[in-house]
Protein backbone atom coordinates (compact mmCIF):
# COMPACT_ATOMS: atom_id res chain seq x y z
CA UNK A 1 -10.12 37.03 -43.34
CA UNK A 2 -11.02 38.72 -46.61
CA UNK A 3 -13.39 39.22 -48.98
CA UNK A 4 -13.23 38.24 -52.62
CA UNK A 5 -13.85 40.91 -55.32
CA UNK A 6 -14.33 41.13 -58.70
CA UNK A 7 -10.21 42.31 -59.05
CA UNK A 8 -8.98 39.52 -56.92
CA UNK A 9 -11.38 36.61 -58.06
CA UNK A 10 -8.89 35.88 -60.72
CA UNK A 11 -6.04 34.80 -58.07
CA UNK A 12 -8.51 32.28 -55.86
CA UNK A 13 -10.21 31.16 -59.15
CA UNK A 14 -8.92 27.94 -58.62
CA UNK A 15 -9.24 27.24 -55.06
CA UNK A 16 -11.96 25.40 -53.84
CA UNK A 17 -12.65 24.86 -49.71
CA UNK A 18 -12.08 21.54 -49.34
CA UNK A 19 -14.90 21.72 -46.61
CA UNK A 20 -17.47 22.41 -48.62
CA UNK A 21 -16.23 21.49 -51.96
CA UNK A 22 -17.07 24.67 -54.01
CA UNK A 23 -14.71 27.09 -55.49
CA UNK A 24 -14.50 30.44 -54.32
CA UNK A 25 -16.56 33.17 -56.03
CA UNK A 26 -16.48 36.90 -56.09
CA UNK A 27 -18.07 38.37 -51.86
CA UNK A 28 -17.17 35.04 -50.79
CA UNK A 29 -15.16 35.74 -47.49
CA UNK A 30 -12.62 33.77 -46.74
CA UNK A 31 -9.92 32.80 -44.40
CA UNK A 32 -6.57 31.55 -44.10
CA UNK A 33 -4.86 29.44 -41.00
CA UNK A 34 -1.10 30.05 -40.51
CA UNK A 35 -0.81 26.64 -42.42
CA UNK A 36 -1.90 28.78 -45.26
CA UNK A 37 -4.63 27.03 -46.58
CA UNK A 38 -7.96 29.00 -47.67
CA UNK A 39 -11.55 28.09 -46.73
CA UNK A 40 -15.10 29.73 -46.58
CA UNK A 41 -14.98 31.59 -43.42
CA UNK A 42 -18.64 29.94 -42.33
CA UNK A 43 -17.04 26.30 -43.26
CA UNK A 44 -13.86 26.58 -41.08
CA UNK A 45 -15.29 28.62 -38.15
CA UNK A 46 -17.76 25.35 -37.81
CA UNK A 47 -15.14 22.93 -38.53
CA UNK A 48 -12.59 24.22 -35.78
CA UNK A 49 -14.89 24.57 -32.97
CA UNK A 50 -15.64 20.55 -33.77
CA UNK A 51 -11.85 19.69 -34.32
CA UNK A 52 -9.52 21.90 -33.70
CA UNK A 53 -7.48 21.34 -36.52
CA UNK A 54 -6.93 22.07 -40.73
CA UNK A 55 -8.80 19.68 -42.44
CA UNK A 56 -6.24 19.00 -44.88
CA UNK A 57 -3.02 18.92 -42.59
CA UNK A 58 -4.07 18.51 -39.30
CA UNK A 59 -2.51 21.82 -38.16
CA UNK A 60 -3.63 23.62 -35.27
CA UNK A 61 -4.39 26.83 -36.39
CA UNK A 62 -4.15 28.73 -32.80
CA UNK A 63 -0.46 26.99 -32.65
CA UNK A 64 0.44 26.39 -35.72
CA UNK A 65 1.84 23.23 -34.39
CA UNK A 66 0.56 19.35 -35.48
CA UNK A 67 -2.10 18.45 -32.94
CA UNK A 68 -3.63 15.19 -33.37
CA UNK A 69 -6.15 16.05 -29.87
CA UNK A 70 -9.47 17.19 -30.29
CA UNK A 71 -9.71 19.27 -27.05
CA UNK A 72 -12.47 21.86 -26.23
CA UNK A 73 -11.55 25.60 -27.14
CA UNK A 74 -11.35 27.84 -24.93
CA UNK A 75 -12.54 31.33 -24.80
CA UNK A 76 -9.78 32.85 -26.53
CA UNK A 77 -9.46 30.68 -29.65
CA UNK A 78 -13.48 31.12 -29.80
CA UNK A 79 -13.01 34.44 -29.86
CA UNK A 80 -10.37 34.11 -32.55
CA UNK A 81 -13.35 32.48 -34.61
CA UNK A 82 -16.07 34.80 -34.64
C-alpha cells in the first residue's frame, strides 16, 4: 500500500481503479495484489471481503492462484485487509 504524491503522480497518471472508475490523484492510497494490478485501497479492501478475488483477473490475492470460489475470509486474510 502507498500513497500517491505530488513526485510520483506522474507514473499512476494513467491508471484508473477499475472499481470505482476514477483515476488516481495525488494522497490517494493505493494498493497492489500480487497480480499487480492497482486500486483505491478503500475500493479493494470492500471488494475482497465480498469476493475474494481481483476484479479484473479473478486472482486470489492471498494465493495468488485463480480461484473462481467465493468463500468467507478468515481472520488472517482480514487482517491482511485492514
Amino acid at each position: 500500500m502507498f500513497v500517491i504524491t505530488e513526485e510520483t503522480k506522474e507514473i499512476y497518471a494513467e491508471f484508473t481503479c477499475s472499481i470505482c472508475i476514477t483515476e488516481f490523484g495525488v494522497a490517494d492510497v493505493v494498493r497492489k495484489l500480487v497480480c499487480r494490478h492497482y486500486f483505491h485501497h478503500e475500493c479493494i479492501r470492500l471488494w475482497i471481503m465480498r469476493q475474494q478475488v481481483c476484479p479484473n483477473c479473478k486472482i486470489n490475492p492471498f494465493t495468488g492462484q485463480y480461484n473462481d470460489n467465493n468463500n468467507a475470509l478468515n481472520n488472517t486474510d482480514a487482517q491482511m485487509l485492514a
